[in-house]
PDB file of N, CA and C in Angstrom:
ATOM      1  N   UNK A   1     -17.050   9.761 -59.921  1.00  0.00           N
ATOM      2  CA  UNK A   1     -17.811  10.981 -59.702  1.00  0.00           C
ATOM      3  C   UNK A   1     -18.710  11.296 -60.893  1.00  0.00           C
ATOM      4  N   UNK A   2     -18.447  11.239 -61.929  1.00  0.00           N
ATOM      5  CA  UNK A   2     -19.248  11.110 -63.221  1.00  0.00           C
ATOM      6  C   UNK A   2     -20.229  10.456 -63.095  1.00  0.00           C
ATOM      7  N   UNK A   3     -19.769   9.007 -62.548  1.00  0.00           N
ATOM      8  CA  UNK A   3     -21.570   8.341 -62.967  1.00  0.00           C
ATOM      9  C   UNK A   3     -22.031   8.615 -61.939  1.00  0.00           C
ATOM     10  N   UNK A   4     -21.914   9.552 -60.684  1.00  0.00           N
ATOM     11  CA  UNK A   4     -22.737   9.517 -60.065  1.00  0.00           C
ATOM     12  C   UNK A   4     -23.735  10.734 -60.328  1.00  0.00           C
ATOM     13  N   UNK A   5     -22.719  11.787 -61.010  1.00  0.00           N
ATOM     14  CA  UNK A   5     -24.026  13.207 -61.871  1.00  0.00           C
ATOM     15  C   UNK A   5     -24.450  12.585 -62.738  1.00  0.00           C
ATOM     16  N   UNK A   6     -23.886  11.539 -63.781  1.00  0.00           N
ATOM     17  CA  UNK A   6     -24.859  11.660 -64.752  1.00  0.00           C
ATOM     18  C   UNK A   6     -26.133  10.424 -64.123  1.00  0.00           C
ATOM     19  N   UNK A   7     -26.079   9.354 -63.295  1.00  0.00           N
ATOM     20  CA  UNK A   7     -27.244   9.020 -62.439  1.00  0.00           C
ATOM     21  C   UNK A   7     -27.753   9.943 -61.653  1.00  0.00           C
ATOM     22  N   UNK A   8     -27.790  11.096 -61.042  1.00  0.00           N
ATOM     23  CA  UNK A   8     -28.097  11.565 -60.193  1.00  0.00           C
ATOM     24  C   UNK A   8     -29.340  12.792 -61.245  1.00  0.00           C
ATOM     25  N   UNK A   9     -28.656  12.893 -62.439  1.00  0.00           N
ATOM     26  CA  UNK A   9     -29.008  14.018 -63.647  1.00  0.00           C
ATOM     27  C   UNK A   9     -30.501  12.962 -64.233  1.00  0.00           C
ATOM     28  N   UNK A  10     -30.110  11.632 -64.158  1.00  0.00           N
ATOM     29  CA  UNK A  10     -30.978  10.926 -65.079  1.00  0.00           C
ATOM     30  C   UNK A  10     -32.305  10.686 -63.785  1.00  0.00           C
ATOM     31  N   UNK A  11     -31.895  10.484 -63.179  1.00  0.00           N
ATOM     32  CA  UNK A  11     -32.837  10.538 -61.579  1.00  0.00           C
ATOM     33  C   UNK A  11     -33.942  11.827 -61.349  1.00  0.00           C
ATOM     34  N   UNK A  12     -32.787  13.000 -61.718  1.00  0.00           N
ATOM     35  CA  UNK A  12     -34.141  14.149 -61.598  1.00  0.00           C
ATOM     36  C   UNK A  12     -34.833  14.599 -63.157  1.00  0.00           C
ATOM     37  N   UNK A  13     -34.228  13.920 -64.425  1.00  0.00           N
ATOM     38  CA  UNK A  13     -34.876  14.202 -65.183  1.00  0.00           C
ATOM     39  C   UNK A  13     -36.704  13.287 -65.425  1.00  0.00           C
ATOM     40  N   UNK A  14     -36.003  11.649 -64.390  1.00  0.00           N
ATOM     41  CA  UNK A  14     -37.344  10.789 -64.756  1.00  0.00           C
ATOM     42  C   UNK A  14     -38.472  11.706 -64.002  1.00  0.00           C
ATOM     43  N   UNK A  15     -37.740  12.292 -62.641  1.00  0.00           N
ATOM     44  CA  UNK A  15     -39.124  12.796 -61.351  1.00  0.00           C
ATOM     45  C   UNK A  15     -39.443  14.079 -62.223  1.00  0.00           C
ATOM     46  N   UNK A  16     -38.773  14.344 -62.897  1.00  0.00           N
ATOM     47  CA  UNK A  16     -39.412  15.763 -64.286  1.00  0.00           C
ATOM     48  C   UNK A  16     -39.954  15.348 -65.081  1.00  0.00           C
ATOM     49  N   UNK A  17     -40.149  14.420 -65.927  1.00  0.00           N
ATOM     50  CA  UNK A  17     -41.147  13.928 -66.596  1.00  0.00           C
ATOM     51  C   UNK A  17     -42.025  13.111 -66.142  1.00  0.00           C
ATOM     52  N   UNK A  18     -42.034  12.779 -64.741  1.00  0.00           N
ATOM     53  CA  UNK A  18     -42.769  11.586 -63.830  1.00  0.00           C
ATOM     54  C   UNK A  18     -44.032  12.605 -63.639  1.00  0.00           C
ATOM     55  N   UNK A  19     -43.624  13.795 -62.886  1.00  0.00           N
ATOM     56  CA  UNK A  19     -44.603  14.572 -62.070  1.00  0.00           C
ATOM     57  C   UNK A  19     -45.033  15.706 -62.886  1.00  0.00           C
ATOM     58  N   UNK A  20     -44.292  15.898 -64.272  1.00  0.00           N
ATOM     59  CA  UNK A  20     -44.734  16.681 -65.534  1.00  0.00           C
ATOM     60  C   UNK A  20     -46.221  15.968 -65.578  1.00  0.00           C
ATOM     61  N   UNK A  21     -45.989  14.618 -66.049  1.00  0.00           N
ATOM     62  CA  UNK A  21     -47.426  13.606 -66.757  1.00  0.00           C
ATOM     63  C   UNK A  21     -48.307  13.553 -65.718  1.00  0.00           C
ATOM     64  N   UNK A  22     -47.851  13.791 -64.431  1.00  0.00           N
ATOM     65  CA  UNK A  22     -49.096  13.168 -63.305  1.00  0.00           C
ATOM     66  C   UNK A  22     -49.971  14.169 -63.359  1.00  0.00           C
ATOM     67  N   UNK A  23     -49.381  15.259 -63.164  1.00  0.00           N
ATOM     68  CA  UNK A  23     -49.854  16.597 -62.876  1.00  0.00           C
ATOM     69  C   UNK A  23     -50.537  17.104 -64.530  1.00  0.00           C
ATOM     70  N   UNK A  24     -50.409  16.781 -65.480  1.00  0.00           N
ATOM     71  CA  UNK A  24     -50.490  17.554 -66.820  1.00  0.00           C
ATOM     72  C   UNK A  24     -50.897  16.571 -67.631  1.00  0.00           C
ATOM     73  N   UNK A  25     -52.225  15.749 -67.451  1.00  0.00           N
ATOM     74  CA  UNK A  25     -52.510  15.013 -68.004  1.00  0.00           C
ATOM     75  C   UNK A  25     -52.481  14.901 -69.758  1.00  0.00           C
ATOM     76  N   UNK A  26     -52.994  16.315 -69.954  1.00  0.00           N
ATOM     77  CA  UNK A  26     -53.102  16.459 -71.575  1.00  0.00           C
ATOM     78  C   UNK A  26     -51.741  16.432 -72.257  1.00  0.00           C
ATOM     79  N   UNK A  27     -50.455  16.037 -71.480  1.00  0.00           N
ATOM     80  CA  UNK A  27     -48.876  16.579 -72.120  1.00  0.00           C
ATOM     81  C   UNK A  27     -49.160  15.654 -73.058  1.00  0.00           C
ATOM     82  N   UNK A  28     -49.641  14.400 -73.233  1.00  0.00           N
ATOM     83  CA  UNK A  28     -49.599  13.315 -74.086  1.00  0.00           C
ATOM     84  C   UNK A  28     -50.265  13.278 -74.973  1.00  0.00           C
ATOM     85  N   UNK A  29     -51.543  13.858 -74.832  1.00  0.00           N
ATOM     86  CA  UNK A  29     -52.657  14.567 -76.247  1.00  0.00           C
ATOM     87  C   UNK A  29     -51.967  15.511 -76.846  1.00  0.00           C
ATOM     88  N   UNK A  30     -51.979  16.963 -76.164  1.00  0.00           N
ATOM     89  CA  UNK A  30     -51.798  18.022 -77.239  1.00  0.00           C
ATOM     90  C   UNK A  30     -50.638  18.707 -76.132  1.00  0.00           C
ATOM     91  N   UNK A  31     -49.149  18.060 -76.192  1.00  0.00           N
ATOM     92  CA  UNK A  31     -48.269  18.838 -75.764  1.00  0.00           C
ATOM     93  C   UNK A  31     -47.927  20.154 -75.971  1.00  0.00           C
ATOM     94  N   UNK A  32     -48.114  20.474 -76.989  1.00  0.00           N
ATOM     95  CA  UNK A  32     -48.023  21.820 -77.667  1.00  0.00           C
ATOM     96  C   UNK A  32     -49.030  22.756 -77.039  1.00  0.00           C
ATOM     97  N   UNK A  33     -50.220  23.081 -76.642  1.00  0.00           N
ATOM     98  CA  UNK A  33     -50.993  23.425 -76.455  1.00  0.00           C
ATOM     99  C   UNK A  33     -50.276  23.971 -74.716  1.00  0.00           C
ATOM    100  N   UNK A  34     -50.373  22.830 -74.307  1.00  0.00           N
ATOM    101  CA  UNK A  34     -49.450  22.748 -72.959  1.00  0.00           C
ATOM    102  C   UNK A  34     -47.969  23.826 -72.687  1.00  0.00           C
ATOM    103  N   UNK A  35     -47.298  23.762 -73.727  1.00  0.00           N
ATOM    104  CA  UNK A  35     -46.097  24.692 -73.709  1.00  0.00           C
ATOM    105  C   UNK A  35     -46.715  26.082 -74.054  1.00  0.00           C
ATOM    106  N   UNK A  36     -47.463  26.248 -74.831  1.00  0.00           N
ATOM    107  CA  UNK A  36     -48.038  27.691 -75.534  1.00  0.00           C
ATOM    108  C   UNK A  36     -48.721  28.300 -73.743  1.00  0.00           C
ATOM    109  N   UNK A  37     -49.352  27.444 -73.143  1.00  0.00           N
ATOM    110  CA  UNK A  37     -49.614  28.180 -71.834  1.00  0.00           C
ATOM    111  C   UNK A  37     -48.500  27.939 -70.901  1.00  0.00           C
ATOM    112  N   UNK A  38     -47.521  27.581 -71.033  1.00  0.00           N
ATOM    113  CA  UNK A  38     -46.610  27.950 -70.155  1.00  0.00           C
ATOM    114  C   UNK A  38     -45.899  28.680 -70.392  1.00  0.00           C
ATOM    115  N   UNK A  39     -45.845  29.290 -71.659  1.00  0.00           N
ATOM    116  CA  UNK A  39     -45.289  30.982 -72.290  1.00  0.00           C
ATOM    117  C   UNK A  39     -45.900  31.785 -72.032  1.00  0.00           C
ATOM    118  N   UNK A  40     -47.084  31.884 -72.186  1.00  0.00           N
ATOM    119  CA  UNK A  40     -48.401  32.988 -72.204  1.00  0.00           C
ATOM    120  C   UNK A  40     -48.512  33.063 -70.234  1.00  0.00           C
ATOM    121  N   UNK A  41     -48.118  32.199 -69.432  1.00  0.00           N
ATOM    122  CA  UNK A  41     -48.266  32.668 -68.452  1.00  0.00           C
ATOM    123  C   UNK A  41     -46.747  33.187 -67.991  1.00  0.00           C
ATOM    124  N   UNK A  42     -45.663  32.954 -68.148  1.00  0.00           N
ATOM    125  CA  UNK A  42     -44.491  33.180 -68.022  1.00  0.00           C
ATOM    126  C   UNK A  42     -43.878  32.263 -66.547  1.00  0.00           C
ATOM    127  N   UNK A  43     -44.334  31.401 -66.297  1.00  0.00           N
ATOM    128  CA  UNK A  43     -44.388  30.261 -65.113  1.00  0.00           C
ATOM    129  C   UNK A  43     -42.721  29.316 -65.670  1.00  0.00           C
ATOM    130  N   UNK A  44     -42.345  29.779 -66.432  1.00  0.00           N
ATOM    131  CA  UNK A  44     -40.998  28.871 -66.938  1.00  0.00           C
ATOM    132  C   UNK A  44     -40.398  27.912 -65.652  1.00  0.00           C
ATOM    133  N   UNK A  45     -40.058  28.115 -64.438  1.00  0.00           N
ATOM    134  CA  UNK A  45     -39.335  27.578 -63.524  1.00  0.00           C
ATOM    135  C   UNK A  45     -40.234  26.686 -62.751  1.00  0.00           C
ATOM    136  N   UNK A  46     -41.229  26.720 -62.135  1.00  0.00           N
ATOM    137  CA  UNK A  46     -42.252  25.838 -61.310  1.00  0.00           C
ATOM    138  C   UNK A  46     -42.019  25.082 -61.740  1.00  0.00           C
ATOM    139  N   UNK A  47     -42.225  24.047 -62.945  1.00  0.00           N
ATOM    140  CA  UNK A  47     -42.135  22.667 -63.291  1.00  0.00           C
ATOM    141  C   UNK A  47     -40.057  21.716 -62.187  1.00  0.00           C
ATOM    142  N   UNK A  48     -39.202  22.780 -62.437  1.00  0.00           N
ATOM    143  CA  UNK A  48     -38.041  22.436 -61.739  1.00  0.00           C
ATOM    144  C   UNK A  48     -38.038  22.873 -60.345  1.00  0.00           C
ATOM    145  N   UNK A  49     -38.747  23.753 -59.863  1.00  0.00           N
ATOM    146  CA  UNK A  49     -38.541  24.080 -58.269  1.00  0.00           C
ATOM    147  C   UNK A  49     -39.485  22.680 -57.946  1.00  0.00           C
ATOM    148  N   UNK A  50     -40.184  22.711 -57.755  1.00  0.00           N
ATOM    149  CA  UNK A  50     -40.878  20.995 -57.642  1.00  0.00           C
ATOM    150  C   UNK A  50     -40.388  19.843 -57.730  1.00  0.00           C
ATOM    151  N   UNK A  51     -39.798  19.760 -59.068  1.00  0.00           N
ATOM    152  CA  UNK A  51     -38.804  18.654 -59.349  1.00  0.00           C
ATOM    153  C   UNK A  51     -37.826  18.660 -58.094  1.00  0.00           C
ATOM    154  N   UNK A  52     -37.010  19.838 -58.045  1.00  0.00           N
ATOM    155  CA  UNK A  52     -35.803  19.870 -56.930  1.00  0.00           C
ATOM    156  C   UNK A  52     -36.288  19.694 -55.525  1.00  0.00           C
ATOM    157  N   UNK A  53     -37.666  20.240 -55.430  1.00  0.00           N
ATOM    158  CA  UNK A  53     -38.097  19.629 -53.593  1.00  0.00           C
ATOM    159  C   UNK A  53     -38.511  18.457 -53.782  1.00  0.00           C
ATOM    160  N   UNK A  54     -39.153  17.349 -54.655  1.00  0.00           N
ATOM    161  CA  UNK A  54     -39.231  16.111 -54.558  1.00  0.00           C
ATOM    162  C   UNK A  54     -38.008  15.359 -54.420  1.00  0.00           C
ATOM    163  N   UNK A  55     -36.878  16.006 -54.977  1.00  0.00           N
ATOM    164  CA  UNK A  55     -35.480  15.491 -55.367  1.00  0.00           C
ATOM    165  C   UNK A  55     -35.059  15.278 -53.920  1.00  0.00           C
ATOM    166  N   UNK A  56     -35.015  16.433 -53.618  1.00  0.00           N
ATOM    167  CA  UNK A  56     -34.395  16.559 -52.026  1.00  0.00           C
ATOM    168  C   UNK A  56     -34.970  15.741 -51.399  1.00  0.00           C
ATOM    169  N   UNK A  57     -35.996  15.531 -51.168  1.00  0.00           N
ATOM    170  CA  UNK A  57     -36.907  14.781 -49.890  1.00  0.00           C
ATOM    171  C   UNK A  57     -36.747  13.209 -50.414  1.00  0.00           C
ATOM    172  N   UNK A  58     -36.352  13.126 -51.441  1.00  0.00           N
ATOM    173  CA  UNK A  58     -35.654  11.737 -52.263  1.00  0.00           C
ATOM    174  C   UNK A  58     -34.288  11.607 -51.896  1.00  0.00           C
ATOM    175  N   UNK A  59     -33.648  12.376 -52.483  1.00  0.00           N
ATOM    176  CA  UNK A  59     -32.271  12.221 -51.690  1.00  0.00           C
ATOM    177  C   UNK A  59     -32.000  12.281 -50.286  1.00  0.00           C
ATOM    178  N   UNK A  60     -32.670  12.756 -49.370  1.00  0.00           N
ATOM    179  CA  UNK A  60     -32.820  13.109 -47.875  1.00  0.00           C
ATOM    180  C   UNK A  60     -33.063  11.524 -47.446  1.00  0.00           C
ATOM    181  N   UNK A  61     -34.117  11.125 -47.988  1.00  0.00           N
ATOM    182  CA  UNK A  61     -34.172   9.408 -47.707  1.00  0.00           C
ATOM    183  C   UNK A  61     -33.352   8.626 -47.940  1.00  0.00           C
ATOM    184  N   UNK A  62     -32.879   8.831 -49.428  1.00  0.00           N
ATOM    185  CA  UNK A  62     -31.942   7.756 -49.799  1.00  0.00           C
ATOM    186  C   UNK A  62     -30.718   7.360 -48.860  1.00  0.00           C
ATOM    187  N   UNK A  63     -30.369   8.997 -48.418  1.00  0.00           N
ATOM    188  CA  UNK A  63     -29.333   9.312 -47.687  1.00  0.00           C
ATOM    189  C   UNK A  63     -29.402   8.570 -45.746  1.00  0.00           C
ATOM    190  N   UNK A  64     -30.457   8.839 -45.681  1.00  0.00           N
ATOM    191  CA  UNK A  64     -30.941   8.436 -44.125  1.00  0.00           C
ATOM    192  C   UNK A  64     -30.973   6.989 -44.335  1.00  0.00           C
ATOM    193  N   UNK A  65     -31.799   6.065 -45.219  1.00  0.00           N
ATOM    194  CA  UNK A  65     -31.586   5.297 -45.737  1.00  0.00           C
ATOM    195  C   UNK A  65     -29.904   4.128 -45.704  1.00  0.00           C
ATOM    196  N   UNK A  66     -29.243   4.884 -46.110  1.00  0.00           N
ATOM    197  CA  UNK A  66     -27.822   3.974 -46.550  1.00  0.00           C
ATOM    198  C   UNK A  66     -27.307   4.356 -45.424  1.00  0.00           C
ATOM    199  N   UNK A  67     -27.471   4.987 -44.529  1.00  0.00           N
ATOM    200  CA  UNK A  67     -26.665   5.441 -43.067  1.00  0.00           C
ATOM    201  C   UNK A  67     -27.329   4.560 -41.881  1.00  0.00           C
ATOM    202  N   UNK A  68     -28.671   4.189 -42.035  1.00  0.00           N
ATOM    203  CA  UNK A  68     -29.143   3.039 -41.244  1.00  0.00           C
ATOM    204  C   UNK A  68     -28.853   1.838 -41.960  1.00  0.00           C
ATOM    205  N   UNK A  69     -28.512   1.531 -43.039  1.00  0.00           N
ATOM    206  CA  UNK A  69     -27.924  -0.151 -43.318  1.00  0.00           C
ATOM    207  C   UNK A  69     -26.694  -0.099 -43.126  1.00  0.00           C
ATOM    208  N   UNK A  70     -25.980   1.119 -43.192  1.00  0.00           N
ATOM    209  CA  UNK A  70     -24.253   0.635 -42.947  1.00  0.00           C
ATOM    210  C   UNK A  70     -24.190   0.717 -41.488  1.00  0.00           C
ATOM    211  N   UNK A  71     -25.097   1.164 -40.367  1.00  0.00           N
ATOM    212  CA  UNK A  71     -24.916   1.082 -39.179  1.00  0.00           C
ATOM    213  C   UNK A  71     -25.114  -0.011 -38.769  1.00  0.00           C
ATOM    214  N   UNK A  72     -26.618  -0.790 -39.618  1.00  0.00           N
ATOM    215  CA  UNK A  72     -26.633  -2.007 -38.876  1.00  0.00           C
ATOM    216  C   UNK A  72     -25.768  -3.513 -39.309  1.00  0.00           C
ATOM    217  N   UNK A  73     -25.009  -2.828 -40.860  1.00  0.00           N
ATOM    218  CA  UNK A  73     -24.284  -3.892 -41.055  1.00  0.00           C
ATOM    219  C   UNK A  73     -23.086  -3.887 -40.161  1.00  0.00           C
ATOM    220  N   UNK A  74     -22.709  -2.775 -39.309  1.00  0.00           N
ATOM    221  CA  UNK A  74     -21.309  -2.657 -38.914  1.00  0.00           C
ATOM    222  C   UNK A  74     -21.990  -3.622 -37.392  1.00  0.00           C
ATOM    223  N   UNK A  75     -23.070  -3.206 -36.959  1.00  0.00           N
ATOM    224  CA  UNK A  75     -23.296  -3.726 -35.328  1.00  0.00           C
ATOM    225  C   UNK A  75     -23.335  -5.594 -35.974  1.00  0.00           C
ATOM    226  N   UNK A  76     -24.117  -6.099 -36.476  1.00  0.00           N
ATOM    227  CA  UNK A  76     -23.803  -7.103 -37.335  1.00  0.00           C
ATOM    228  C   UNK A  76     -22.854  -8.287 -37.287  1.00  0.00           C
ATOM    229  N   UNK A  77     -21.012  -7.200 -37.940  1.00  0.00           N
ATOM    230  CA  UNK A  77     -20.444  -7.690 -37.691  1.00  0.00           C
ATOM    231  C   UNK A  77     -19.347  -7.783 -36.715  1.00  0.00           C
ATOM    232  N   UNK A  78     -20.008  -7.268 -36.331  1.00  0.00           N
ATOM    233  CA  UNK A  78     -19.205  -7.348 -34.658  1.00  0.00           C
ATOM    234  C   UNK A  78     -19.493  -8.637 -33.896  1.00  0.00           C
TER     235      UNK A  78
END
């Protein structure tokens, strides 16, 4: 159960820094600059509500995903 939070933790931290950089081109020039307007607007949470609906619609697949290969491995071996 552990490695599956701390994979599951390391999973939504990459799609948080994945879709941080896509979206926020300058994080890599002048990061700082970048955080100073995300104080000054008080927006603190958006960067993770995003993260968590990409997550979901990731996990929603993964999940649909491994439920159609164990179905067709079971017809398979029959």
């Amino acid at each position: 159960m552990k490695k599956v939070l701390i994979r599951e933790a390391l999973i939504f931290s990459a799609l948080l820094i994945l879709l941080a950089l896509s979206m926020h081109h300058d994080l890599l020039d002048n990061p700082l600059h970048r955080f100073v307007l995300l104080q000054e607007r008080g927006n603190y949470l958006h960067p993770f509500v995003y993260t968590l609906l990409v997550f979901l619609i990731l996990f929603l697949l993964r999940f649909v995903v491994k439920k159609i290969t164990t179905f067709v491995s079971k017809i398979r071996n029959k």
